[in-house]
C-alpha atoms as a PDB file:
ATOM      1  CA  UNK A   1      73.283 -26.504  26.663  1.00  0.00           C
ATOM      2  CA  UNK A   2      73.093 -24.564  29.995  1.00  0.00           C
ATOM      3  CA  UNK A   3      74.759 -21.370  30.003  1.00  0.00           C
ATOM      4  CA  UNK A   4      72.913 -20.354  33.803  1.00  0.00           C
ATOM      5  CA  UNK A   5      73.859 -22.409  36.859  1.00  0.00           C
ATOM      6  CA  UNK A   6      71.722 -20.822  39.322  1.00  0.00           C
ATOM      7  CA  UNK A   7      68.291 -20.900  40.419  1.00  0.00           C
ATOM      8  CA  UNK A   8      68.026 -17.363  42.387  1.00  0.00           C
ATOM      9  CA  UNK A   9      69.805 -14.278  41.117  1.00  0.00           C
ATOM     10  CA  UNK A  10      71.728 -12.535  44.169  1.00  0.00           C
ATOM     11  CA  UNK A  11      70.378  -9.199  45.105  1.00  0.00           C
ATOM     12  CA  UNK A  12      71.010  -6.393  42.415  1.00  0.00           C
ATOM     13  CA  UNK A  13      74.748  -4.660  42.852  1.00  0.00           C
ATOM     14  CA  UNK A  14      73.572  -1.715  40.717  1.00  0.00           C
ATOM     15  CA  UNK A  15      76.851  -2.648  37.962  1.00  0.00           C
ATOM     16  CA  UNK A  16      76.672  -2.906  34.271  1.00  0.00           C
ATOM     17  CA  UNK A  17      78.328  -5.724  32.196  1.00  0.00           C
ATOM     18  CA  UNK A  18      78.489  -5.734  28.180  1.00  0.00           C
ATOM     19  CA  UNK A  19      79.722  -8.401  26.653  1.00  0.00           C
ATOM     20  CA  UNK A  20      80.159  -8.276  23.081  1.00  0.00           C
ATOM     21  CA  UNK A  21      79.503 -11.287  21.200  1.00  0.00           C
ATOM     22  CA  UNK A  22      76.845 -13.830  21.931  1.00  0.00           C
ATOM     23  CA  UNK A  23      78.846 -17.002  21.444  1.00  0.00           C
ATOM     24  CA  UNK A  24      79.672 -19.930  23.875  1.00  0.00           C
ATOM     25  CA  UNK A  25      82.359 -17.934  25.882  1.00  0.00           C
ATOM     26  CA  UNK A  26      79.853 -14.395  26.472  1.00  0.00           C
ATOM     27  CA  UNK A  27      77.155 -16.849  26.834  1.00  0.00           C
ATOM     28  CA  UNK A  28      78.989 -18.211  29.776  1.00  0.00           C
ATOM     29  CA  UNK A  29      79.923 -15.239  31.066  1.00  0.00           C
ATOM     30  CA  UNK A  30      76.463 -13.656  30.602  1.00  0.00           C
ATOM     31  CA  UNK A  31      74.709 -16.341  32.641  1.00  0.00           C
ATOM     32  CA  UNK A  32      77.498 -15.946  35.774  1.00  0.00           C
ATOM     33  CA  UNK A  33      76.842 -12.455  35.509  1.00  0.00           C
ATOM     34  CA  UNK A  34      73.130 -12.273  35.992  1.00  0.00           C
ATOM     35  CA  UNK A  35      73.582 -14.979  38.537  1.00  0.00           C
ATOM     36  CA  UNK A  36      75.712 -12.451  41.148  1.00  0.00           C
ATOM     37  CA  UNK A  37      73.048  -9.457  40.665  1.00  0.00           C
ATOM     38  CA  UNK A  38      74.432  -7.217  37.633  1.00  0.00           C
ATOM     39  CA  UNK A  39      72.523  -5.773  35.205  1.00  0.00           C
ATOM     40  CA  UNK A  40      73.997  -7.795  31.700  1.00  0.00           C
ATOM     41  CA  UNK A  41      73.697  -6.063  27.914  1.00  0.00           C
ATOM     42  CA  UNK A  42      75.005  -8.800  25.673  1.00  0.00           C
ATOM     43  CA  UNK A  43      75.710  -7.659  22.155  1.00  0.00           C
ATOM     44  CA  UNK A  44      75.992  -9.034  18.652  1.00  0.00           C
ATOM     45  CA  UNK A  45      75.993  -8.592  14.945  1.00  0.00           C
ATOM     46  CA  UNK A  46      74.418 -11.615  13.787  1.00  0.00           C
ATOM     47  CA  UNK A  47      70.151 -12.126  14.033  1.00  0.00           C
ATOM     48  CA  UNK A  48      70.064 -14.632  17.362  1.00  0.00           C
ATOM     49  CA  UNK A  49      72.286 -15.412  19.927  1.00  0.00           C
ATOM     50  CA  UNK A  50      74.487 -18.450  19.838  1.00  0.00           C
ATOM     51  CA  UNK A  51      77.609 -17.097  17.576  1.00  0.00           C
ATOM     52  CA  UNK A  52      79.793 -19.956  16.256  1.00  0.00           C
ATOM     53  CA  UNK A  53      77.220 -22.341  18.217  1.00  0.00           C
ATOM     54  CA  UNK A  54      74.321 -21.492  16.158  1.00  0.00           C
ATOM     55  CA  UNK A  55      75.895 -19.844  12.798  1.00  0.00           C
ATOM     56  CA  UNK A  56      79.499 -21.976  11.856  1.00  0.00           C
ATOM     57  CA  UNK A  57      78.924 -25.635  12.945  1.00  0.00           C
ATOM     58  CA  UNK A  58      76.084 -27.759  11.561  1.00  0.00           C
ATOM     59  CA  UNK A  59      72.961 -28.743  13.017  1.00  0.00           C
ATOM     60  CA  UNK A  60      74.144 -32.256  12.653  1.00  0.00           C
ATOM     61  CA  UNK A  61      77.205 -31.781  14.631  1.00  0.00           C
ATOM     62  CA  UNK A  62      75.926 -29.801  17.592  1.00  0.00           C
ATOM     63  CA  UNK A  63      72.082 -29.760  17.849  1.00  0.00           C
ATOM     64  CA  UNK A  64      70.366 -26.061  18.273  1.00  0.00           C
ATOM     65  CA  UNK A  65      67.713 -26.691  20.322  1.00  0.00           C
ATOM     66  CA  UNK A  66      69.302 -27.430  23.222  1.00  0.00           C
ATOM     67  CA  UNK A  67      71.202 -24.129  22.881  1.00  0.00           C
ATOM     68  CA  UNK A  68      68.477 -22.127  21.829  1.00  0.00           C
ATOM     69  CA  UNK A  69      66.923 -23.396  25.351  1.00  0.00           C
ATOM     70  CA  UNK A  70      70.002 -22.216  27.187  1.00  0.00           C
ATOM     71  CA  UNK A  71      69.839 -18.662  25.743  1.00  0.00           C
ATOM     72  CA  UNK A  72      65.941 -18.474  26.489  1.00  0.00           C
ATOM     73  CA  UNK A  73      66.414 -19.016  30.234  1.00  0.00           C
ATOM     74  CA  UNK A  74      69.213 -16.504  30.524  1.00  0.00           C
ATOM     75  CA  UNK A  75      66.860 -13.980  28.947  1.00  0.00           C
ATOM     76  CA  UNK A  76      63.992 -15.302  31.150  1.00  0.00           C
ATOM     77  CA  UNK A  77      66.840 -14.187  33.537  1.00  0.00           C
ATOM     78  CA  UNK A  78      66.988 -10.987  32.437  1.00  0.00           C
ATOM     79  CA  UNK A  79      69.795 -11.118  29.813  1.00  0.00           C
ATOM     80  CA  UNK A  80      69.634  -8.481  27.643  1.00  0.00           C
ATOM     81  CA  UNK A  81      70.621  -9.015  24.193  1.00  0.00           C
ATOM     82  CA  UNK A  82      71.354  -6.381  21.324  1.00  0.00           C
ATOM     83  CA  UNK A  83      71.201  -8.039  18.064  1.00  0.00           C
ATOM     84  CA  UNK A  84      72.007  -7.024  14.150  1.00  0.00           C
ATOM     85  CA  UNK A  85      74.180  -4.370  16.660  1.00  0.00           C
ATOM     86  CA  UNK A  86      77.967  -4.406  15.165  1.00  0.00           C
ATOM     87  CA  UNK A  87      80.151  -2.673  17.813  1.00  0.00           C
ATOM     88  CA  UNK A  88      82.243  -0.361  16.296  1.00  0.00           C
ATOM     89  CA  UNK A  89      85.176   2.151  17.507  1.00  0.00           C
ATOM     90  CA  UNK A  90      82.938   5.132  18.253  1.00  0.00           C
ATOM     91  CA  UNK A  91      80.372   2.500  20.286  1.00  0.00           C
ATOM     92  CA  UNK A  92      83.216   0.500  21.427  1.00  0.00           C
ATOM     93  CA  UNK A  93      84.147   3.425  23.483  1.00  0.00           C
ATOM     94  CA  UNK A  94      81.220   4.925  24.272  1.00  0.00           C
ATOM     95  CA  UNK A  95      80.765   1.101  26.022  1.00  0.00           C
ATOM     96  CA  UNK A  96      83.717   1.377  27.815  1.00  0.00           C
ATOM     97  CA  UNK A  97      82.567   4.806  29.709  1.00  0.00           C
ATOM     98  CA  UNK A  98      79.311   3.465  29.900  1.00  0.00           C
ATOM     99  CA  UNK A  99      79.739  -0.149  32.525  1.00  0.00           C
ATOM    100  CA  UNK A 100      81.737  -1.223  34.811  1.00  0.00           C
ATOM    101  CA  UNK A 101      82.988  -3.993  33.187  1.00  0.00           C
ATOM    102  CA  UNK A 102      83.270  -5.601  29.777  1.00  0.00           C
ATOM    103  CA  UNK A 103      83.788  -8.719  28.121  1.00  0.00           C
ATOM    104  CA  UNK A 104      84.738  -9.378  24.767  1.00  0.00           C
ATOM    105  CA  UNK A 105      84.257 -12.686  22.952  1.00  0.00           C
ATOM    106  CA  UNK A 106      83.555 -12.035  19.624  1.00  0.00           C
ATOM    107  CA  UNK A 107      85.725 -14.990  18.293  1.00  0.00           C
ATOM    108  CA  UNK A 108      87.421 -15.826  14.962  1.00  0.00           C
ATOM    109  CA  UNK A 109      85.355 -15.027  11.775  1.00  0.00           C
ATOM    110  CA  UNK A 110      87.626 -14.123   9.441  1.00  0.00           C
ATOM    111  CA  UNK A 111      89.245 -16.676   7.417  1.00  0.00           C
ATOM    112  CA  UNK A 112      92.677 -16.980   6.319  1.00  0.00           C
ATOM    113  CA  UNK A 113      93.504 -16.799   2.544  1.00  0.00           C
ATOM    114  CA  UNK A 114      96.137 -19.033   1.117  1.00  0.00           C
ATOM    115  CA  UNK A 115      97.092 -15.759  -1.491  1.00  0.00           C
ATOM    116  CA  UNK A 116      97.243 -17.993  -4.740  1.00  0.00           C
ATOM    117  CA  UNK A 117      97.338 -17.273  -8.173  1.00  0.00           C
ATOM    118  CA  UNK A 118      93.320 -17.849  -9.190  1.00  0.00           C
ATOM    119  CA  UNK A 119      92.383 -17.551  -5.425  1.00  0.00           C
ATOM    120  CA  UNK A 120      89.595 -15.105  -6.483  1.00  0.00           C
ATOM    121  CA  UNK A 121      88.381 -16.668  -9.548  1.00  0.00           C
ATOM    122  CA  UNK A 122      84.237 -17.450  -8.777  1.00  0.00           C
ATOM    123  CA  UNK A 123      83.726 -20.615  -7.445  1.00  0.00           C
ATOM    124  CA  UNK A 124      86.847 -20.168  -4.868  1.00  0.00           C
ATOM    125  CA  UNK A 125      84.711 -20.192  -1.383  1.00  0.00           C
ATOM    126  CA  UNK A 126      85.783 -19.547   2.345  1.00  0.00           C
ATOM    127  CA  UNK A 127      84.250 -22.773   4.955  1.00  0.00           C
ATOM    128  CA  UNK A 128      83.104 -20.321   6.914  1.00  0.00           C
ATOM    129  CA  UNK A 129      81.446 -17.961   4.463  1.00  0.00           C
ATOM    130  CA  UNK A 130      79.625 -20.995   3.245  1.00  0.00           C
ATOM    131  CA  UNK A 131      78.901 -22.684   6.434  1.00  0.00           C
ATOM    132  CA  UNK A 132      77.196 -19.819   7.511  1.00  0.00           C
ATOM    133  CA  UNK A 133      75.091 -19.293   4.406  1.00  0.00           C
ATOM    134  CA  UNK A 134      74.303 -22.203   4.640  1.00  0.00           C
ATOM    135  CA  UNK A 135      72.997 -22.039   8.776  1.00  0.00           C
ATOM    136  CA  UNK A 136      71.074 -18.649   7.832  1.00  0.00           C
ATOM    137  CA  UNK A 137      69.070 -20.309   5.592  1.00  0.00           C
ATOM    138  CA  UNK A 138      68.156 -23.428   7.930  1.00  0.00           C
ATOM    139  CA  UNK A 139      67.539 -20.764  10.370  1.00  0.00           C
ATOM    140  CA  UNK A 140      65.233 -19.165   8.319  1.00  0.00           C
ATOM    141  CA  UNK A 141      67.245 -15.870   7.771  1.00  0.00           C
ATOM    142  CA  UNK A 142      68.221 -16.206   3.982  1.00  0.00           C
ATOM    143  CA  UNK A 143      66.903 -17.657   0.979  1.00  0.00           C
ATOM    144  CA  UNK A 144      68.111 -21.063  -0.278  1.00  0.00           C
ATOM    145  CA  UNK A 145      69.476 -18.944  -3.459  1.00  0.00           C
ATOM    146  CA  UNK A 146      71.804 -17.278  -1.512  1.00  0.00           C
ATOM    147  CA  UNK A 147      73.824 -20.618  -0.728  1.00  0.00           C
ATOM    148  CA  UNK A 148      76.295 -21.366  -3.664  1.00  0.00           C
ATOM    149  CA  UNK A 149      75.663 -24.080  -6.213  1.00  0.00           C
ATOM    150  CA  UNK A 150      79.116 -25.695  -6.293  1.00  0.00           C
ATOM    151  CA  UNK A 151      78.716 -28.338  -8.721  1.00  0.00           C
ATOM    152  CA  UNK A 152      79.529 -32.036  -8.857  1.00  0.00           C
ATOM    153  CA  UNK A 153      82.836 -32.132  -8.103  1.00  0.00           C
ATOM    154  CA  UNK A 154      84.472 -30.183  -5.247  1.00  0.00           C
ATOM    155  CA  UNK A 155      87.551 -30.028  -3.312  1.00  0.00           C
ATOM    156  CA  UNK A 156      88.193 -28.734   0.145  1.00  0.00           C
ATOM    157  CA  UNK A 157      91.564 -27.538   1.427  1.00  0.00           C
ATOM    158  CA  UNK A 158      92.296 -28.005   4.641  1.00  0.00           C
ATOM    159  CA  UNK A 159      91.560 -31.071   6.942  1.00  0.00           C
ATOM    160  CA  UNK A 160      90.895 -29.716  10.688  1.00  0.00           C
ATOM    161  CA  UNK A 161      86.798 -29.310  12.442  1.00  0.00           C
ATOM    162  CA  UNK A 162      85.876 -26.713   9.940  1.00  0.00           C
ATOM    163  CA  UNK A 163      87.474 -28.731   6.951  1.00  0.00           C
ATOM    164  CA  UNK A 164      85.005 -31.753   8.331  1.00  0.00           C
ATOM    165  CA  UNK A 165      82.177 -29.419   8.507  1.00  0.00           C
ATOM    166  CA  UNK A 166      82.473 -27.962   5.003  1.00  0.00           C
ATOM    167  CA  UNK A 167      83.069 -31.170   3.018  1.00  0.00           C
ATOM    168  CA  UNK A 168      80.576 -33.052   4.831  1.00  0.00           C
ATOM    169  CA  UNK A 169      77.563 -29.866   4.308  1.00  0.00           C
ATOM    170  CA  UNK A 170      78.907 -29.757   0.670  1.00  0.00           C
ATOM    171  CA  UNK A 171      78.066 -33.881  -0.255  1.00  0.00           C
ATOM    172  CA  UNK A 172      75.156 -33.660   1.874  1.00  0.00           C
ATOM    173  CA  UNK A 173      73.894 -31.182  -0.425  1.00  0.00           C
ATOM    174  CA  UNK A 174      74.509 -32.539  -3.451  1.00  0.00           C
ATOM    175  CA  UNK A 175      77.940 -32.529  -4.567  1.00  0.00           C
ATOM    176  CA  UNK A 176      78.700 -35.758  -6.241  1.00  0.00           C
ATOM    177  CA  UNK A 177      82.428 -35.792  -5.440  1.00  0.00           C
ATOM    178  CA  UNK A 178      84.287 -34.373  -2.465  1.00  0.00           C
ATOM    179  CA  UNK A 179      87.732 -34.346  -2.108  1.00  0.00           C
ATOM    180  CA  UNK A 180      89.816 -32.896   1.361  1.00  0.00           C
ATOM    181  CA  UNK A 181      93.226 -32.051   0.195  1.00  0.00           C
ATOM    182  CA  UNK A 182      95.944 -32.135   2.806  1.00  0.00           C
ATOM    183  CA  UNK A 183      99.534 -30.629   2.820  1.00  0.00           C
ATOM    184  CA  UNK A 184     100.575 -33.756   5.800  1.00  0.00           C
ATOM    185  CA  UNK A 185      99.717 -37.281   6.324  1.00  0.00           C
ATOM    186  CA  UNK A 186      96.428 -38.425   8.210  1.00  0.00           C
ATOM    187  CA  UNK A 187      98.612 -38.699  11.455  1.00  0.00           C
ATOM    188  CA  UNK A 188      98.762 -35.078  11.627  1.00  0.00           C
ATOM    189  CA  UNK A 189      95.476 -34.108  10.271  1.00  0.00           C
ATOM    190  CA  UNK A 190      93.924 -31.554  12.604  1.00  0.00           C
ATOM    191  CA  UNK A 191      90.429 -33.172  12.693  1.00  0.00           C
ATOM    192  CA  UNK A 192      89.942 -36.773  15.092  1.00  0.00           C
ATOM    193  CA  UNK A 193      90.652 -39.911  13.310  1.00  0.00           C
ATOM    194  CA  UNK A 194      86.743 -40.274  14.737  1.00  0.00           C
ATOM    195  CA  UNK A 195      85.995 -37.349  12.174  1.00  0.00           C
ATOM    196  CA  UNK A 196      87.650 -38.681   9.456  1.00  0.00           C
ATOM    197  CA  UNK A 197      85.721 -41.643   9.553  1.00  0.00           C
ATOM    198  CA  UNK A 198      82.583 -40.429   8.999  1.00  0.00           C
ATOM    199  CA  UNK A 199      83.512 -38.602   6.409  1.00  0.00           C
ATOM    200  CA  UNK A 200      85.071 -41.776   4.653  1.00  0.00           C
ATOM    201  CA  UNK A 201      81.765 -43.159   5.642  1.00  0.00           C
ATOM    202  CA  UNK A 202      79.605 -40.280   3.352  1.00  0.00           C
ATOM    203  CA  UNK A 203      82.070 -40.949   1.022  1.00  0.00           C
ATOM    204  CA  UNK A 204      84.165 -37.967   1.135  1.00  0.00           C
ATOM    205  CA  UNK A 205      87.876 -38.642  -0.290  1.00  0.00           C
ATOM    206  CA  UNK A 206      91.145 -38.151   1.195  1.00  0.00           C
ATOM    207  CA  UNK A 207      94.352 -36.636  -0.849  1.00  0.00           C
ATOM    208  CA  UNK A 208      97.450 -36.715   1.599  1.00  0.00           C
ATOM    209  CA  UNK A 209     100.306 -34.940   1.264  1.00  0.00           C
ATOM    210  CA  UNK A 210      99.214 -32.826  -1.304  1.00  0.00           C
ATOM    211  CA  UNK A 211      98.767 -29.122  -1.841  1.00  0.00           C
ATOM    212  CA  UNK A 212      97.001 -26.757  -4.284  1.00  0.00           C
ATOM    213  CA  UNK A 213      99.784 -24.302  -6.125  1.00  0.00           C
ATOM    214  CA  UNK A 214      97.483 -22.065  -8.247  1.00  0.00           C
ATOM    215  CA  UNK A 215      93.547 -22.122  -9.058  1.00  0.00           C
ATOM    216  CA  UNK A 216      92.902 -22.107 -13.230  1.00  0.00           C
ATOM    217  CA  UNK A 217      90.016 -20.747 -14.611  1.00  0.00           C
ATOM    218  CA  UNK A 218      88.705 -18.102 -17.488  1.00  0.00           C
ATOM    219  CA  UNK A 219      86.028 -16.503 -14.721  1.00  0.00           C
ATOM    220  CA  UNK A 220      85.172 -19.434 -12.603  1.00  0.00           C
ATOM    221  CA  UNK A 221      87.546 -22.083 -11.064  1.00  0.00           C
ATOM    222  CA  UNK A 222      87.663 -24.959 -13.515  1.00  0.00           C
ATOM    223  CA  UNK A 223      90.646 -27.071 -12.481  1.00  0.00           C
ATOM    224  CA  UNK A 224      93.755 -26.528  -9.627  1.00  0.00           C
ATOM    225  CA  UNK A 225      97.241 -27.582  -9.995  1.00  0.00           C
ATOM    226  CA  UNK A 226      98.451 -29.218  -6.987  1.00  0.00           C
ATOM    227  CA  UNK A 227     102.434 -30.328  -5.690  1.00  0.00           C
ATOM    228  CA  UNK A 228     103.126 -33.613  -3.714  1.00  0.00           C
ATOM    229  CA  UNK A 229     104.210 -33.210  -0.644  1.00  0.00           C
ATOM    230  CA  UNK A 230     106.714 -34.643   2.035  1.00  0.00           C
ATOM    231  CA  UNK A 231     107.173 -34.466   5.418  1.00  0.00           C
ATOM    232  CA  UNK A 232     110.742 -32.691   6.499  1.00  0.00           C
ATOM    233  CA  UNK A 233     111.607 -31.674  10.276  1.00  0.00           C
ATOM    234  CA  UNK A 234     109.628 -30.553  13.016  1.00  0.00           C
ATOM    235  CA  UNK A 235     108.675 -26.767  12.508  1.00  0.00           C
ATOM    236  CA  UNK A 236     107.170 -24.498  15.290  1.00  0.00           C
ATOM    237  CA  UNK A 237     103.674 -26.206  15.510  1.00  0.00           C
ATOM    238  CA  UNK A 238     106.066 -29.669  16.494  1.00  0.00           C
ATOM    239  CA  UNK A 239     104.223 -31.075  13.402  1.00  0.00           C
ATOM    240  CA  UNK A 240     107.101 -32.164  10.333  1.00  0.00           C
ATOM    241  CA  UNK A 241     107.063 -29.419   7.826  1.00  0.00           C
ATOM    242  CA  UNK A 242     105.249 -30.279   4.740  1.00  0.00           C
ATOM    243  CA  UNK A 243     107.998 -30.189   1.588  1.00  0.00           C
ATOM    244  CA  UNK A 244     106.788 -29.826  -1.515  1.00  0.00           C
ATOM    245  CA  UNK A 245     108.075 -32.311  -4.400  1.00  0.00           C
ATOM    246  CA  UNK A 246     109.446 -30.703  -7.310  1.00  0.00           C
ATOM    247  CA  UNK A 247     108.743 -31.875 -10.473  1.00  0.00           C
ATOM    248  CA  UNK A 248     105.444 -33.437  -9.008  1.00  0.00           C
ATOM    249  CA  UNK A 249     102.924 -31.016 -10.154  1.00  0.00           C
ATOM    250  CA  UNK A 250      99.613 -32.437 -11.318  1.00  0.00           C
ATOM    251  CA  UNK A 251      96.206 -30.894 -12.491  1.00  0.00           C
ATOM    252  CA  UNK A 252      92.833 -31.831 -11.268  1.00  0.00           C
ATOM    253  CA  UNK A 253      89.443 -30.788 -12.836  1.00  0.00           C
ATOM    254  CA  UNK A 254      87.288 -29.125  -9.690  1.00  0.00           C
ATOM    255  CA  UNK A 255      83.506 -27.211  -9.754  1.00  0.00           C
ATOM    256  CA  UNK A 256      84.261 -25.631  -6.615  1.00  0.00           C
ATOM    257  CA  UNK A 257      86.867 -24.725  -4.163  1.00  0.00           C
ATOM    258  CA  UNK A 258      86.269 -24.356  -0.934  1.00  0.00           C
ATOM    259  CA  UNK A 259      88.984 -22.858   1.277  1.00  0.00           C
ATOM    260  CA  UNK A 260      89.447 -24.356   4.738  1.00  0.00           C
ATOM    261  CA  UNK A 261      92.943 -23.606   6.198  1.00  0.00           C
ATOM    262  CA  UNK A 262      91.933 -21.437   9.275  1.00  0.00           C
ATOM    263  CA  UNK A 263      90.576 -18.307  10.745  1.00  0.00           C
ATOM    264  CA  UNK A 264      92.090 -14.880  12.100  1.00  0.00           C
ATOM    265  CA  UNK A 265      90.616 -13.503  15.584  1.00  0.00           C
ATOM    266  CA  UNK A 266      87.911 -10.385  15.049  1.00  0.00           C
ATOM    267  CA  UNK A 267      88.460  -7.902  17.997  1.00  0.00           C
ATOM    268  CA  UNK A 268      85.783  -5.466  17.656  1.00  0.00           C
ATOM    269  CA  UNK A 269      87.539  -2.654  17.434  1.00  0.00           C
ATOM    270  CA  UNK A 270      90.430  -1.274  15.516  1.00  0.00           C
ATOM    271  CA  UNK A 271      91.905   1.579  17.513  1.00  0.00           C
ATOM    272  CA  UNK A 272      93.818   2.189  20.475  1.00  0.00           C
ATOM    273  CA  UNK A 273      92.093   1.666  23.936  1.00  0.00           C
ATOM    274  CA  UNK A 274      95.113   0.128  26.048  1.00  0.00           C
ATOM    275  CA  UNK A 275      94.224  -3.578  25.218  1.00  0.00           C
ATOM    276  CA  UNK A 276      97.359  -5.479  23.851  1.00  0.00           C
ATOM    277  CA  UNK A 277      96.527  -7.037  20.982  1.00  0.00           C
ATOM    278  CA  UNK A 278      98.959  -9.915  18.956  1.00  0.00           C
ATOM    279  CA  UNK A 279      98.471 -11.163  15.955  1.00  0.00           C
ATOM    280  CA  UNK A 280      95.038 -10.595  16.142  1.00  0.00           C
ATOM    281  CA  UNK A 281      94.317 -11.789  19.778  1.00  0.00           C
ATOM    282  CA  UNK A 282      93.533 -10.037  22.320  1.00  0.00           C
ATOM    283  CA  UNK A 283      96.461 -10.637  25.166  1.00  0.00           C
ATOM    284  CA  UNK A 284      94.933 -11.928  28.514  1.00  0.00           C
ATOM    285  CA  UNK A 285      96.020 -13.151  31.582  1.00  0.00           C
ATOM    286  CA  UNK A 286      95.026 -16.688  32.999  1.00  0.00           C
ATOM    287  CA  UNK A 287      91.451 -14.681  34.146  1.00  0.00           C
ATOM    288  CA  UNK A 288      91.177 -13.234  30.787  1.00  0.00           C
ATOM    289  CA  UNK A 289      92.401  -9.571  32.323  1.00  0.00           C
ATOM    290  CA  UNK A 290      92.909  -7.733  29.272  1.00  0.00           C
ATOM    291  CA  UNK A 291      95.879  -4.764  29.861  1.00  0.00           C
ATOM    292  CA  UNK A 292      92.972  -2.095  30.437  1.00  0.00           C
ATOM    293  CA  UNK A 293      91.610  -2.461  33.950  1.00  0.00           C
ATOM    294  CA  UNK A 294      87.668  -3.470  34.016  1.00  0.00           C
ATOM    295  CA  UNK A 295      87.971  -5.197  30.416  1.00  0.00           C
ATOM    296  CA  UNK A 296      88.020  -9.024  30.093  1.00  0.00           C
ATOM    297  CA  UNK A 297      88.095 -11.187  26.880  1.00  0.00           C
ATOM    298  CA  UNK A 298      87.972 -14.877  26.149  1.00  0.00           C
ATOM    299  CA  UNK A 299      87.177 -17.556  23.613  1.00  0.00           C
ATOM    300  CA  UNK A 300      88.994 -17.629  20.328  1.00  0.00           C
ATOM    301  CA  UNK A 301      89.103 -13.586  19.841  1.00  0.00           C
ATOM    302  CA  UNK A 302      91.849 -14.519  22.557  1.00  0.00           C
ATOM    303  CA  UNK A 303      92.510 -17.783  22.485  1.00  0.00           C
ATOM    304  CA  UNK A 304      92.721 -18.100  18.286  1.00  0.00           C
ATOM    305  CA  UNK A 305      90.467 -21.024  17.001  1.00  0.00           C
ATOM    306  CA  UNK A 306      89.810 -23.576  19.479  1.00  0.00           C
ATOM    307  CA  UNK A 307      87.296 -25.778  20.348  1.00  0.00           C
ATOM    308  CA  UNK A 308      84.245 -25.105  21.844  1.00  0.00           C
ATOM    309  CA  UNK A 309      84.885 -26.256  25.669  1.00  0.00           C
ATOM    310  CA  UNK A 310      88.437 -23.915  25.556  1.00  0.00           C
ATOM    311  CA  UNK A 311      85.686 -20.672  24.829  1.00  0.00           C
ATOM    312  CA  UNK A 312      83.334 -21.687  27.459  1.00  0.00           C
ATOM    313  CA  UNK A 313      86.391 -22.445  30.180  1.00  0.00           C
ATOM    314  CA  UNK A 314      87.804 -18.629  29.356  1.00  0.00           C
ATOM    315  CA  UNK A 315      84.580 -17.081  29.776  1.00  0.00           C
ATOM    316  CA  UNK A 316      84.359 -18.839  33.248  1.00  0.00           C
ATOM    317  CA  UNK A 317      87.350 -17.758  34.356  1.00  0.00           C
ATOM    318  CA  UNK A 318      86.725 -14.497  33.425  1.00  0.00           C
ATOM    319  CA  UNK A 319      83.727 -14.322  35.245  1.00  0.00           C
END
């Protein structure tokens, strides 16, 4: 994956970029920077570049050496990257004295809890918690004890990219029987009909219009109950609104839990510096202007979850 399009850098212009976060939409950014002559400080929290790229979606979904080739020539480039280096309000500042321009993109990492009775019982994971356990080990950052044992028999809510990811990583490893439980019908699943193929085809099942109510368990998750669903009107997403059944409760026996229904932006920084922020996303314009003059921000920090090619078109704009 190429991340810099040119083959000479344009004379230095003596201007500082950071960019903060090193996944596909600073990436982009980072290599049209160094291509028109500024000086570019790209910073992130986790151990290598690559964000979401390298750390969220498995090496058998997007391969990592073709990405790991893109971020060596930007640093052959003269890239430089700050990593283990969590930006924080004090630094975030300090940043924004410090260059003439910055870029945020440090995407959507935390996940979105479904606030159920039993929710935090052991055994209850976030996807993205244990997709990324999993990725530091096969990166060679963790040890394979620090990736959950979740048993035989495990259940998945939520059916959209991550939702594929998770059940998919969790039979792979082991798990006898995965089950992706869905509050629609497979016409409005989230994730390609493509994707739910191959997870039919590893054997991963399908429960449709169905939706966990509470998780039961002494100190770890032993069984759910879950509600039929139906499908009522249209609500905001244009997707019929998923009605539970009454009197349709049933229990299931589970190992494991793992949670799947989304992920909130993570804007670096918590204070006040004149950027609009909603809901958790940073407001941009169609060039990812933020509303402070000389700060830019793209990918899913702005965008909310999307897929790859929407983080890398954002940070090109904003370049």
């Amino acid at each position: 994956m190429k991340f810099l399009f040119c083959k000479e850098k344009k004379s230095p212009t003596g201007k500082k970029v950071a960019i903060i976060g090193a996944g596909p939409s600073g990436l982009t950014v980072a290599g049209e920077m160094i291509c028109n002559g500024h000086e570019v400080h790209v910073f992130d929290s986790l151990p290598e570049p690559g964000g979401l790229l390298i750390f969220g979606i498995p090496e058998w979904r997007i391969p990592k050496e073709p990405i790991k080739k893109g971020i060596e020539e930007l640093k052959s480039a003269g890239v430089k990257f700050h990593l283990n280096h969590k930006v924080d309000d004090e630094e975030f500042s300090e940043i924004l004295e410090s260059y003439d321009a910055v870029f945020v993109g440090t995407g959507a990492w935390e996940p979105i809890s479904m606030g159920l009775e039993g929710e935090d019982l052991e055994g209850v994971y976030q996807a993205m918690d244990y997709l990324f356990k999993v990725a530091m080990v096969r990166e060679g950052y963790s040890k394979e004890e620090e990736i959950p044992n979740l048993g035989e028999r495990v259940a998945v809510i939520g059916c959209g990219d991550v939702a594929m990811d998770a059940c998919r990583t969790a039979k792979r490893r082991g798990a006898k029987e995965v089950f992706v439980i869905y509050r629609r019908s497979r016409k409005e699943a989230p994730a390609t009909e493509m994707e739910l193929q191959d997870a039919e085809k590893e054997g991963i099942e399908f429960m449709w219009l169905t939706n966990p109510t509470k998780f039961i368990g002494r100190k770890r998750v032993e069984k759910m109950e879950l509600i039929k669903m139906k499908l009522g009107e249209p609500d905001s997403s244009g997707r019929p609104r998923p009605e539970p059944i009454p009197g349709s409760e049933f229990e299931m026996d589970v190992d494991s839990v793992i949670l799947a229904i989304g992920q909130r932006p993570t804007p670096p920084f918590k204070g006040d510096f004149g950027i609009k922020v909603e809901w958790g996303r940073i407001v941009t314009d169609e060039e990812g202007r933020t509303t402070r003059k000389g700060v830019f921000a793209g990918g899913d920090v702005s965008l909310g979850p999307r897929k790859i090619g929407d983080a890398i078109s954002t940070g090109k704009k904003a370049a």
